[in-house]
PDB file of N, CA and C in Angstrom:
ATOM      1  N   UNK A   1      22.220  -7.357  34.722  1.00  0.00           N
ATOM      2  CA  UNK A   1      22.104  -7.799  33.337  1.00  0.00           C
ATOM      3  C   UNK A   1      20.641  -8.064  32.969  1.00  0.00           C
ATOM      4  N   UNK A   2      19.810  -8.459  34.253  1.00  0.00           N
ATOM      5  CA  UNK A   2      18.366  -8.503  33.381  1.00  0.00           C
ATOM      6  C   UNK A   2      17.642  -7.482  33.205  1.00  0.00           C
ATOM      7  N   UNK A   3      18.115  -6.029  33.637  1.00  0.00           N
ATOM      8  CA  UNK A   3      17.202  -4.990  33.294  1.00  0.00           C
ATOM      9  C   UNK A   3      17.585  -4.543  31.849  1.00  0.00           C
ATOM     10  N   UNK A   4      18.900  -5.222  31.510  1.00  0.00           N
ATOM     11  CA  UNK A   4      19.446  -5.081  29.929  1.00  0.00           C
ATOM     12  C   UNK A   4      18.844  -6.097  29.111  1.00  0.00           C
ATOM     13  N   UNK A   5      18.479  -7.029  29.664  1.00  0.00           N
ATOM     14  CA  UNK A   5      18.068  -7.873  28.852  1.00  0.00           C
ATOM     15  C   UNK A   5      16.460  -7.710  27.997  1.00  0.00           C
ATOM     16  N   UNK A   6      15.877  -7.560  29.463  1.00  0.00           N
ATOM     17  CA  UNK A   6      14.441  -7.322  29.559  1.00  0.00           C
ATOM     18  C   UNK A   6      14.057  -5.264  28.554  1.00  0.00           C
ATOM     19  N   UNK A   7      15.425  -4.421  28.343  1.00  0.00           N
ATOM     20  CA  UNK A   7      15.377  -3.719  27.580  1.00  0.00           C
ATOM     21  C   UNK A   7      15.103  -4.275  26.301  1.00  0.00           C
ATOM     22  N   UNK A   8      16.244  -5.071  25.537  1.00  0.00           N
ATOM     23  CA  UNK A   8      16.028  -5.533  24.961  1.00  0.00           C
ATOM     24  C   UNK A   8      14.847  -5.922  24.537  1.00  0.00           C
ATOM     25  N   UNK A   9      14.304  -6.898  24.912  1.00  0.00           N
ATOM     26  CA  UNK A   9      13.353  -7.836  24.426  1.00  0.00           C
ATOM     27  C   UNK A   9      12.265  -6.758  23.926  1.00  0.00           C
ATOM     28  N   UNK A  10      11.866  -5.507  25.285  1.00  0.00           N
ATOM     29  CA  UNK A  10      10.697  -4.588  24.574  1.00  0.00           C
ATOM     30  C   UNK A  10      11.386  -3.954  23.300  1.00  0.00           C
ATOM     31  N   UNK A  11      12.148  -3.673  23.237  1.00  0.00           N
ATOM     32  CA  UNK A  11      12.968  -3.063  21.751  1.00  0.00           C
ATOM     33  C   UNK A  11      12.308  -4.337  20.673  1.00  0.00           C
ATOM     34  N   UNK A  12      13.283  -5.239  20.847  1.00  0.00           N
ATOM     35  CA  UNK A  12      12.897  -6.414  19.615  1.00  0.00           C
ATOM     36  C   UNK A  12      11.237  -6.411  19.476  1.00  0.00           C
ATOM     37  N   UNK A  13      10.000  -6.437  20.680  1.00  0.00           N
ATOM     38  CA  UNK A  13       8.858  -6.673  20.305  1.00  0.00           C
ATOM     39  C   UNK A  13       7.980  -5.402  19.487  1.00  0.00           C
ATOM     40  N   UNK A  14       9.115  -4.404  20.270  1.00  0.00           N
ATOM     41  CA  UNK A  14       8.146  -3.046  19.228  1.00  0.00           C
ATOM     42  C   UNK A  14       8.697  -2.730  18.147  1.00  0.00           C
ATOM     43  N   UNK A  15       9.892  -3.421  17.860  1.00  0.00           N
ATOM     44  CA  UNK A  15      10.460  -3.398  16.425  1.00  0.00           C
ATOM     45  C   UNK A  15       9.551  -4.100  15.395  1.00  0.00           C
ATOM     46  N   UNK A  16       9.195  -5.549  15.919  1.00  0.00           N
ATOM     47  CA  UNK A  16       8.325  -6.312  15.030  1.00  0.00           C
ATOM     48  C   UNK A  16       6.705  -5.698  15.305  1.00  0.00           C
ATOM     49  N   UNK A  17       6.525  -5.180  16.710  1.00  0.00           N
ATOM     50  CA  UNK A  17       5.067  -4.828  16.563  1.00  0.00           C
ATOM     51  C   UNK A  17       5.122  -3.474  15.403  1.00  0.00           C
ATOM     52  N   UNK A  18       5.577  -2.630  14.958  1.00  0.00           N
ATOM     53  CA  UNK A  18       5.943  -1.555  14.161  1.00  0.00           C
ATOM     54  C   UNK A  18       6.053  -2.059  13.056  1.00  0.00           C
ATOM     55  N   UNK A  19       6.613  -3.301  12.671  1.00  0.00           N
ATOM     56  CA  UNK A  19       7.139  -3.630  11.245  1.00  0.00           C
ATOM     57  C   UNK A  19       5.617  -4.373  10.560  1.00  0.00           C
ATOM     58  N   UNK A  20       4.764  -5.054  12.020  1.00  0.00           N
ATOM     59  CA  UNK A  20       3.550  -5.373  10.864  1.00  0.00           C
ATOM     60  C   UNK A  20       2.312  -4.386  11.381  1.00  0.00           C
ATOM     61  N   UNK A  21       2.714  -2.999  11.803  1.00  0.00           N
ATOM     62  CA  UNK A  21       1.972  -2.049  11.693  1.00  0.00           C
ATOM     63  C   UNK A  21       2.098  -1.708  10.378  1.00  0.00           C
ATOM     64  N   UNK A  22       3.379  -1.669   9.782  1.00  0.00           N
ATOM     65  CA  UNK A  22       3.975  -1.021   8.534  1.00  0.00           C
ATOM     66  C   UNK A  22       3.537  -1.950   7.389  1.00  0.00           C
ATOM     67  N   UNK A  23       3.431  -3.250   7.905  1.00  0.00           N
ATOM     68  CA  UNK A  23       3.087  -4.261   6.613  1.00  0.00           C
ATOM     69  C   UNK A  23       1.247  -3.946   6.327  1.00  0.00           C
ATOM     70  N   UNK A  24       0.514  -4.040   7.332  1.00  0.00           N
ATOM     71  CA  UNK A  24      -0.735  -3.520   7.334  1.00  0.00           C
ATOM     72  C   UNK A  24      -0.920  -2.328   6.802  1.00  0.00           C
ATOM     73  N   UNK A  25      -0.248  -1.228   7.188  1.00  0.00           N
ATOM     74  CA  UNK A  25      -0.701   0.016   6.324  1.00  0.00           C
ATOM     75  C   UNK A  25      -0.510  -0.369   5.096  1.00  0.00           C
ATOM     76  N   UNK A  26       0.593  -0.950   4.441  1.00  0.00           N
ATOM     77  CA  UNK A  26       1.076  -0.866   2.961  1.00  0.00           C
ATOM     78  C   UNK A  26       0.332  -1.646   2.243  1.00  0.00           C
ATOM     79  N   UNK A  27      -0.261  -2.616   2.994  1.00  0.00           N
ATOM     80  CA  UNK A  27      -1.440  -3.678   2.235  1.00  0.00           C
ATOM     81  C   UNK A  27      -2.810  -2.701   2.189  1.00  0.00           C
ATOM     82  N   UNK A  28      -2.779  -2.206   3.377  1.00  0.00           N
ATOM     83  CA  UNK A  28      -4.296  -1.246   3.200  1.00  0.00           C
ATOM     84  C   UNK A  28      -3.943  -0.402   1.924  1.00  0.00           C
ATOM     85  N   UNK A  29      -2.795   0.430   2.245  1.00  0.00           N
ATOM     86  CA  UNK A  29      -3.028   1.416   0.893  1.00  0.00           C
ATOM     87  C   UNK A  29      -2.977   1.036  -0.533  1.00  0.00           C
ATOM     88  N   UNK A  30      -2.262   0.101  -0.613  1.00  0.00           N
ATOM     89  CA  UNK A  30      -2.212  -0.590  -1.841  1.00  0.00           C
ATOM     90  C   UNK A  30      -3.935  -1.228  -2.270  1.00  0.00           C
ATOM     91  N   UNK A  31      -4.531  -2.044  -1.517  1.00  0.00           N
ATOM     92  CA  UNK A  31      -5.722  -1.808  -1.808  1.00  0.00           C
ATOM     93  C   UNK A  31      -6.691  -0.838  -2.126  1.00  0.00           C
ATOM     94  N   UNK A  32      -6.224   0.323  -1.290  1.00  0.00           N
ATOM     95  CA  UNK A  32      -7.001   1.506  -1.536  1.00  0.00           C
ATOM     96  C   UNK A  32      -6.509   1.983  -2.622  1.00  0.00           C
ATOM     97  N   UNK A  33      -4.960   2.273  -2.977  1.00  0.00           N
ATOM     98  CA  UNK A  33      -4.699   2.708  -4.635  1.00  0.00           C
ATOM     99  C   UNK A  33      -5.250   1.720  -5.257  1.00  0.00           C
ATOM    100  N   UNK A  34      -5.494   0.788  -5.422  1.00  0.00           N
ATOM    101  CA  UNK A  34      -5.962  -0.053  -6.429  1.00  0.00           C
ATOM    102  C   UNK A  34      -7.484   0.513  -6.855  1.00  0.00           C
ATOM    103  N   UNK A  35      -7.983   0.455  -5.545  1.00  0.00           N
ATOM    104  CA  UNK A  35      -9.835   0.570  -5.914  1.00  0.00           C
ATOM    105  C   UNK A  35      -9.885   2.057  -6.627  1.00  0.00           C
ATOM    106  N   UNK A  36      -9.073   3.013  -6.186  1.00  0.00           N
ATOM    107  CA  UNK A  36      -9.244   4.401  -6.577  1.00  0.00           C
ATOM    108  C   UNK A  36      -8.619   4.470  -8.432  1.00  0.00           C
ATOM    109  N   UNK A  37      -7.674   3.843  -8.719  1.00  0.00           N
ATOM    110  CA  UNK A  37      -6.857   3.791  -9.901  1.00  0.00           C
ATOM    111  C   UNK A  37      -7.701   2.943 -10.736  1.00  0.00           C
ATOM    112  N   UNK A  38      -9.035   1.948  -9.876  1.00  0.00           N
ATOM    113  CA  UNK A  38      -9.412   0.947 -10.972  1.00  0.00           C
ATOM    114  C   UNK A  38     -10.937   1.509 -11.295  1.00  0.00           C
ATOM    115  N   UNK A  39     -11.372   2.396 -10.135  1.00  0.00           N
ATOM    116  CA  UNK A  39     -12.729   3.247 -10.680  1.00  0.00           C
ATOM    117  C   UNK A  39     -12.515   4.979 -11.626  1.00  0.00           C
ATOM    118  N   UNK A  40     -11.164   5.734 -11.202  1.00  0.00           N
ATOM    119  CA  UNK A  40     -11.399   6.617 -11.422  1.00  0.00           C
ATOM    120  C   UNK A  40     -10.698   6.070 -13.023  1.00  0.00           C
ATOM    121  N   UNK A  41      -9.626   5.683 -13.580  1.00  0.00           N
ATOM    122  CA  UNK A  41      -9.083   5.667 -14.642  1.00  0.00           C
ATOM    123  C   UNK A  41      -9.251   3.954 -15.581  1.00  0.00           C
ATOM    124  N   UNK A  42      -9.888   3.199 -14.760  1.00  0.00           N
ATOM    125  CA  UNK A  42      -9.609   1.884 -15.580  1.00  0.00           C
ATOM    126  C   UNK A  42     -11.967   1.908 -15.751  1.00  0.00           C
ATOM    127  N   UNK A  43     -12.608   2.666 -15.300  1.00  0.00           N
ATOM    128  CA  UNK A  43     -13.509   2.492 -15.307  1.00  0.00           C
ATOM    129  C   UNK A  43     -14.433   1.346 -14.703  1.00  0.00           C
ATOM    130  N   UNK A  44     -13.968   0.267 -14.168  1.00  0.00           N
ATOM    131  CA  UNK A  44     -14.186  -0.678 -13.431  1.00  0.00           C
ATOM    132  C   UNK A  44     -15.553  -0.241 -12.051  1.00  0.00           C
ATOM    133  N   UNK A  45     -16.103  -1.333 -11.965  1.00  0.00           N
ATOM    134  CA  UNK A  45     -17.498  -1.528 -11.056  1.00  0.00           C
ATOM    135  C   UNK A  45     -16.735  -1.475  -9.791  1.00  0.00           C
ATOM    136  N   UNK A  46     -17.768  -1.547  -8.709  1.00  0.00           N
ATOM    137  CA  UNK A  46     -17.027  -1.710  -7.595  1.00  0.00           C
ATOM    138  C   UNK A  46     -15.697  -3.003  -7.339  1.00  0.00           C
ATOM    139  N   UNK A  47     -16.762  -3.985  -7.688  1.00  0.00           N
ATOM    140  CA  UNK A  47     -16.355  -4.910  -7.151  1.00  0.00           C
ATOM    141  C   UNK A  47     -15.114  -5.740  -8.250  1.00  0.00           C
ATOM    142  N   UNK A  48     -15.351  -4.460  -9.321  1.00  0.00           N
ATOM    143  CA  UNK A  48     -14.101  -5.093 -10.229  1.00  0.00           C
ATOM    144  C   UNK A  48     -12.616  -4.196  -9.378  1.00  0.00           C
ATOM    145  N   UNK A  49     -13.251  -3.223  -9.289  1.00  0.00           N
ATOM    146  CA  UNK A  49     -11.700  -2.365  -8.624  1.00  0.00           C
ATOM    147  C   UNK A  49     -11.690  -2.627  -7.335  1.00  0.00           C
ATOM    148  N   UNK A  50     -12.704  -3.654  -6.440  1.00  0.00           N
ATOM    149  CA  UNK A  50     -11.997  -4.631  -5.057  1.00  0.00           C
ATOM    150  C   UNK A  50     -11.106  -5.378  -5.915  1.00  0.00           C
ATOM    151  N   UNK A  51     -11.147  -6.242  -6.641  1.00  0.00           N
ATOM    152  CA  UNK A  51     -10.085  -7.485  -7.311  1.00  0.00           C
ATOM    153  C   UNK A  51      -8.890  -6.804  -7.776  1.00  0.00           C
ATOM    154  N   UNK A  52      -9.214  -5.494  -8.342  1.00  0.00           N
ATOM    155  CA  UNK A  52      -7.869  -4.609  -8.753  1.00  0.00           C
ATOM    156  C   UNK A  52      -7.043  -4.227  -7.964  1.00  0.00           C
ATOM    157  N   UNK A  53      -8.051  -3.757  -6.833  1.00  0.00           N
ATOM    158  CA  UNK A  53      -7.297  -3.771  -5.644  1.00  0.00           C
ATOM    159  C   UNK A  53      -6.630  -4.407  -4.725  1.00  0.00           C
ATOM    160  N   UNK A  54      -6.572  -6.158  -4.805  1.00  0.00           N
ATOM    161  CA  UNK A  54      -6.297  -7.216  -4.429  1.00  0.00           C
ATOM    162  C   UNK A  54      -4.940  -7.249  -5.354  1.00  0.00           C
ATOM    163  N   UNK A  55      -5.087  -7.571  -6.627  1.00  0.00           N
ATOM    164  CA  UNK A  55      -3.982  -7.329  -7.477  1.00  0.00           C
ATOM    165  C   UNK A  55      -2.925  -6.498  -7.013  1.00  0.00           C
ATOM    166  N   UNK A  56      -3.128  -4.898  -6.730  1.00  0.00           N
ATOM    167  CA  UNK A  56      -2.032  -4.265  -6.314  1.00  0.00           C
ATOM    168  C   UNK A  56      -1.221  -5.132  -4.911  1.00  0.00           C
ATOM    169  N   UNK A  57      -2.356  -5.304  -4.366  1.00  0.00           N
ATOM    170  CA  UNK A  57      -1.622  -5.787  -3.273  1.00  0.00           C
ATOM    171  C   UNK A  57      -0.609  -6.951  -3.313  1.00  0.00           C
ATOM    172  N   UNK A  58      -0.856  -7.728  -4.115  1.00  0.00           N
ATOM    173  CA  UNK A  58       0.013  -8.649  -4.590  1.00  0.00           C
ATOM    174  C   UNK A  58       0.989  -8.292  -5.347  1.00  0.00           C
ATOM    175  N   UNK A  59       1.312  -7.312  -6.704  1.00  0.00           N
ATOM    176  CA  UNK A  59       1.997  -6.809  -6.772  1.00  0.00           C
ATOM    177  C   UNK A  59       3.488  -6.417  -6.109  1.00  0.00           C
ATOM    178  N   UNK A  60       2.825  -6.067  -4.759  1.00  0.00           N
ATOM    179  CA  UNK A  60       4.255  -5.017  -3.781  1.00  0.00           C
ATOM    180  C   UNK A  60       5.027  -6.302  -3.253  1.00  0.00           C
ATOM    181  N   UNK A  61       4.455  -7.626  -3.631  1.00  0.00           N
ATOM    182  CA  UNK A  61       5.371  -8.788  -3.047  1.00  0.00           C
ATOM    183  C   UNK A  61       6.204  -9.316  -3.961  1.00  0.00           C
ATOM    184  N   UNK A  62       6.208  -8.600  -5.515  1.00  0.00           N
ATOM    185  CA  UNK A  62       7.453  -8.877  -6.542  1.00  0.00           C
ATOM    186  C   UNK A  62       8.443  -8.416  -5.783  1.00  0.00           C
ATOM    187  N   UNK A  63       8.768  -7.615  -5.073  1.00  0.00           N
ATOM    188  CA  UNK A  63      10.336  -6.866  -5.077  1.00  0.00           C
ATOM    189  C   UNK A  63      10.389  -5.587  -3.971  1.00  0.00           C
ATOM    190  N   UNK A  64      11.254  -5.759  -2.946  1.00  0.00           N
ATOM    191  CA  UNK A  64      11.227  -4.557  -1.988  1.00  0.00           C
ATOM    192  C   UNK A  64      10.622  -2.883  -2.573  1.00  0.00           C
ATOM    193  N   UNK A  65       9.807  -1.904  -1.437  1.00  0.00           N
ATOM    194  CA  UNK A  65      10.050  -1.010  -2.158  1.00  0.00           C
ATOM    195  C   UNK A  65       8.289  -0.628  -2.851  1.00  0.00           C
ATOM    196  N   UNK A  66       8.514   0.580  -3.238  1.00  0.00           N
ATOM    197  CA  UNK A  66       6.866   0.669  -3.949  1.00  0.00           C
ATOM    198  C   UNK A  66       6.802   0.255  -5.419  1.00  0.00           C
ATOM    199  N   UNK A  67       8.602   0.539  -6.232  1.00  0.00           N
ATOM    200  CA  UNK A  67       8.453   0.411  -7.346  1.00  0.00           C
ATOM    201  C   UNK A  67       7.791  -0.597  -8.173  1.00  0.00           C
ATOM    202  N   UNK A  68       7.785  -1.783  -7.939  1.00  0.00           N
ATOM    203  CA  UNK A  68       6.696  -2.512  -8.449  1.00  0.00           C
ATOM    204  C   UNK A  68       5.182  -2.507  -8.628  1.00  0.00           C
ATOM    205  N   UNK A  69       4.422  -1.844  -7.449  1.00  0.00           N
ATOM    206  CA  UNK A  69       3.670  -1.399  -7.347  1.00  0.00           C
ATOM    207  C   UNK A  69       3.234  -0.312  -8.368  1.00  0.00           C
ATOM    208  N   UNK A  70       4.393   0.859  -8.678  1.00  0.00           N
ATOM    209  CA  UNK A  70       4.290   1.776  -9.425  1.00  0.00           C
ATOM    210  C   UNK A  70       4.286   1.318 -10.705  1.00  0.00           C
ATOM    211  N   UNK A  71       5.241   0.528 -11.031  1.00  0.00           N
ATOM    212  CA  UNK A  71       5.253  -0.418 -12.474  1.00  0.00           C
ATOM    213  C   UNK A  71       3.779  -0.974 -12.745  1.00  0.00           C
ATOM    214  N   UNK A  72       3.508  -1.856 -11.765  1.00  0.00           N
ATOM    215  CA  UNK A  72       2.228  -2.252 -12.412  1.00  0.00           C
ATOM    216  C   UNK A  72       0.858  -1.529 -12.278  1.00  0.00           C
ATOM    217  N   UNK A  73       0.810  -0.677 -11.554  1.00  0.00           N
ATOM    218  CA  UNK A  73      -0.741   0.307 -12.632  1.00  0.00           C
ATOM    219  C   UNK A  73      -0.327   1.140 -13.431  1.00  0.00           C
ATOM    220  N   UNK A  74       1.078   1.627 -13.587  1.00  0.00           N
ATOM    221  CA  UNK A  74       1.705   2.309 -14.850  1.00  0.00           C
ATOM    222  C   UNK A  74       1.146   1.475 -16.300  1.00  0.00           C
ATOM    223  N   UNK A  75       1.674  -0.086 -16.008  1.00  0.00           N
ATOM    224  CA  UNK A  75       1.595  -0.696 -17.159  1.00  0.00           C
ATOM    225  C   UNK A  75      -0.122  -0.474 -17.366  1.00  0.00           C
ATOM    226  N   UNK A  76      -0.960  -1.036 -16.078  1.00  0.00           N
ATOM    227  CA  UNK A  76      -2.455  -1.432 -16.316  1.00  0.00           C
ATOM    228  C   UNK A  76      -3.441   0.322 -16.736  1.00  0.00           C
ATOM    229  N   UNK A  77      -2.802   1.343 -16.579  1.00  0.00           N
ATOM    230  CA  UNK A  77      -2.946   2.173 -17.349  1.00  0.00           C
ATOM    231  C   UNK A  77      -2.934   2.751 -18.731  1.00  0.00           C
ATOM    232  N   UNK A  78      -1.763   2.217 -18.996  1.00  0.00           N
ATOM    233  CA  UNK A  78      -1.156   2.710 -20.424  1.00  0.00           C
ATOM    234  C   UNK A  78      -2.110   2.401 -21.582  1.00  0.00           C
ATOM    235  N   UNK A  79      -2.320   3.146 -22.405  1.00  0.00           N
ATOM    236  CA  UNK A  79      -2.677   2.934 -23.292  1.00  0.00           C
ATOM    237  C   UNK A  79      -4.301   3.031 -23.206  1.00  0.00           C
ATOM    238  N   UNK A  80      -4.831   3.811 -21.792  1.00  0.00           N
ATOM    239  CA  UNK A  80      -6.121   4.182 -21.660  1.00  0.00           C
ATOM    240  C   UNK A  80      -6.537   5.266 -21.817  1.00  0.00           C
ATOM    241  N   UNK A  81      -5.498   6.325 -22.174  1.00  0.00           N
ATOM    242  CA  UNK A  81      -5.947   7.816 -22.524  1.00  0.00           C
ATOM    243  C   UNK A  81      -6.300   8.484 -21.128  1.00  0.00           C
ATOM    244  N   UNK A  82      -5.774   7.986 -19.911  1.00  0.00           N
ATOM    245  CA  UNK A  82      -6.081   8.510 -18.582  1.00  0.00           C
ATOM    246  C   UNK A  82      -5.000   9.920 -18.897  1.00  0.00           C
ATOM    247  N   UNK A  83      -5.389  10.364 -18.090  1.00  0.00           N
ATOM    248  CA  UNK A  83      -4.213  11.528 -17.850  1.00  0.00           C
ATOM    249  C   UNK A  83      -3.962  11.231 -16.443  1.00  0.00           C
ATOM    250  N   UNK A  84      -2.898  10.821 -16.505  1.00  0.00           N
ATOM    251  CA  UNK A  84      -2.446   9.406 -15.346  1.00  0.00           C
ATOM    252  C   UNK A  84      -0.621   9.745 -15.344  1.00  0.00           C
ATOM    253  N   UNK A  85      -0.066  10.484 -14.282  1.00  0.00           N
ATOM    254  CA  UNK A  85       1.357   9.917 -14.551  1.00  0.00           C
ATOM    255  C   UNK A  85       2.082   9.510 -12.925  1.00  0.00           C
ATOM    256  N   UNK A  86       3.053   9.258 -12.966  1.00  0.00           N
ATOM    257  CA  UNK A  86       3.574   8.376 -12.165  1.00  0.00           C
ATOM    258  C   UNK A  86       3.918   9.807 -10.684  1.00  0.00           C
ATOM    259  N   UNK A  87       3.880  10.586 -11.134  1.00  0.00           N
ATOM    260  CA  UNK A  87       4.331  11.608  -9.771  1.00  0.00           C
ATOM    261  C   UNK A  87       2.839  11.999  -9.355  1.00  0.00           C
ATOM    262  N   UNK A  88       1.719  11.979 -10.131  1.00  0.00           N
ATOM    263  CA  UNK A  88       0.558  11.665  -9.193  1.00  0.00           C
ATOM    264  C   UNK A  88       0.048  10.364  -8.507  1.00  0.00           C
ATOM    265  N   UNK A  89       0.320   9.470  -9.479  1.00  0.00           N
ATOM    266  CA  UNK A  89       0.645   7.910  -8.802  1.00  0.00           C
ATOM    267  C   UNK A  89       1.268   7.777  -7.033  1.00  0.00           C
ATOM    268  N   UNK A  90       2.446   8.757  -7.094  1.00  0.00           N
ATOM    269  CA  UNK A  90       3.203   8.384  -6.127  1.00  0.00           C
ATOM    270  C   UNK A  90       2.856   9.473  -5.060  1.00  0.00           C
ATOM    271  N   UNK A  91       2.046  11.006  -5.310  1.00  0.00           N
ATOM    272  CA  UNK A  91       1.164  11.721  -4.608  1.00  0.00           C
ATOM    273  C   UNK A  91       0.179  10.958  -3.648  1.00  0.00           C
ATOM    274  N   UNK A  92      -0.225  10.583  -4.893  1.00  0.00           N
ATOM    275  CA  UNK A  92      -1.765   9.624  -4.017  1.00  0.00           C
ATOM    276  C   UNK A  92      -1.487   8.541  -2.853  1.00  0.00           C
ATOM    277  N   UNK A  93      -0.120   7.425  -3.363  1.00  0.00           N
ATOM    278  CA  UNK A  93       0.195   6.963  -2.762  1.00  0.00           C
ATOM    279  C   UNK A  93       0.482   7.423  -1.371  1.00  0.00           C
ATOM    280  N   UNK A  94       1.204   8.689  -1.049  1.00  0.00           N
ATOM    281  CA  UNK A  94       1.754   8.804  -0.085  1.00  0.00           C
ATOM    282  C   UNK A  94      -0.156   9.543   0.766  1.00  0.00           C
ATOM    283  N   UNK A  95      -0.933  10.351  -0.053  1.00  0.00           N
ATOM    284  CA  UNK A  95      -2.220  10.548   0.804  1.00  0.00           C
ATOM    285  C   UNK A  95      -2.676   9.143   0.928  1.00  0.00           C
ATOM    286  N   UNK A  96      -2.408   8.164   0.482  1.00  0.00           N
ATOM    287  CA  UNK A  96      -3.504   6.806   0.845  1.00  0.00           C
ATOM    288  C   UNK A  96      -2.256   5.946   1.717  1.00  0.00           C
ATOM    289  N   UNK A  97      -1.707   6.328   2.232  1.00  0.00           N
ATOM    290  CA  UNK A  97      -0.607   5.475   3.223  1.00  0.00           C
ATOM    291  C   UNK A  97      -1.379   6.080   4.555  1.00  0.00           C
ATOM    292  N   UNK A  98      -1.184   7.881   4.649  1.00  0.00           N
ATOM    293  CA  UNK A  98      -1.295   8.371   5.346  1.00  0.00           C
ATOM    294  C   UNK A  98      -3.242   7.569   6.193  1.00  0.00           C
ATOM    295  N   UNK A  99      -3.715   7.691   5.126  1.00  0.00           N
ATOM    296  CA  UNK A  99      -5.285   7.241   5.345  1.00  0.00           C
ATOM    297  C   UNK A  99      -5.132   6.054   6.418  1.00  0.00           C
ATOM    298  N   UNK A 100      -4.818   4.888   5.374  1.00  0.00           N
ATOM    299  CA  UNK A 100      -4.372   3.671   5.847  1.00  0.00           C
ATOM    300  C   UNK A 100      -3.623   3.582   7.290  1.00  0.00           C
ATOM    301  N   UNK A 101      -3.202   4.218   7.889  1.00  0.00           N
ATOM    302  CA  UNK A 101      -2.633   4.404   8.822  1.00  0.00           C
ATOM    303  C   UNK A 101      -3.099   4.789   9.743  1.00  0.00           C
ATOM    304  N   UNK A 102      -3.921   5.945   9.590  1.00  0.00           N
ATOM    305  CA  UNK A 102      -5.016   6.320  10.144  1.00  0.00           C
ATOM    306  C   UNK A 102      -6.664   4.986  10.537  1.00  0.00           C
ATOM    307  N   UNK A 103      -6.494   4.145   9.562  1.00  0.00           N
ATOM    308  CA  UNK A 103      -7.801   3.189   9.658  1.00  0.00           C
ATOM    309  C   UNK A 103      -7.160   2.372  10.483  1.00  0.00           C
ATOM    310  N   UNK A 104      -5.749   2.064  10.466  1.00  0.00           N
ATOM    311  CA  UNK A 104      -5.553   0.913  10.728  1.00  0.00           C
ATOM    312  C   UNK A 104      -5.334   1.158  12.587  1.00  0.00           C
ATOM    313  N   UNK A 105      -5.013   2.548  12.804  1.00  0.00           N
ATOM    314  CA  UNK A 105      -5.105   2.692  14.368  1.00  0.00           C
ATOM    315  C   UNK A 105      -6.145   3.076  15.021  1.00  0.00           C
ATOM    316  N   UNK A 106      -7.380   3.449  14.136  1.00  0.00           N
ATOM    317  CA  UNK A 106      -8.683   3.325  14.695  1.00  0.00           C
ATOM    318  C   UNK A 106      -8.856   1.212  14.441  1.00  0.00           C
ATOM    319  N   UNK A 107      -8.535   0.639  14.233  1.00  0.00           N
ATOM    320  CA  UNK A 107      -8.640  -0.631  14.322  1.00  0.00           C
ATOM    321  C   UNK A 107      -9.818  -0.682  13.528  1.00  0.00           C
TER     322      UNK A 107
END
């Protein structure tokens, strides 16, 4: 029973070591959509689209899921004359996960 047990336990630790691999990428990319969404279309300085980018990140903690995320630079877009829509939104997203993922296992 303890070589079942001791299965276990590495299961449960690489479940959670995986789950805040996954929380880290999604905070990285969300920062990174932010800075990219707040220089290329909101016109923002650097250091205004770091704070934008902080924003997104806070964002993804309304509600499981990216859709919130997507909701709110949808909204912080609108009405800027970007040529901006939500299936490039969710393009980018998935190249800036991939990134993020990549930074985050070079440490």
């Amino acid at each position: 029973m303890s070589g079942f047990e001791d299965r276990k336990k590495g299961e449960e630790g690489k479940f959670a070591f995986d789950a805040e691999l996954r929380f880290k990428a999604t905070a990285r990319r969300d920062k990174l959509l932010g800075q990219w969404v707040g220089k290329t279309f909101l016109g923002k300085t650097d250091s205004e689209a770091e704070a934008f980018g902080q924003e997104v990140v806070r964002a993804n903690f309304e509600r499981p899921g990216d859709d919130d995320v997507v909701e709110f630079i949808l909204r912080s877009v609108e009405g800027t004359g970007a040529d901006f829509s939500e299936h490039r939104l969710r393009h980018k997203m998935e190249e800036l996960m991939r990134e993020a993922e990549r930074q985050i296992s070079e440490g």
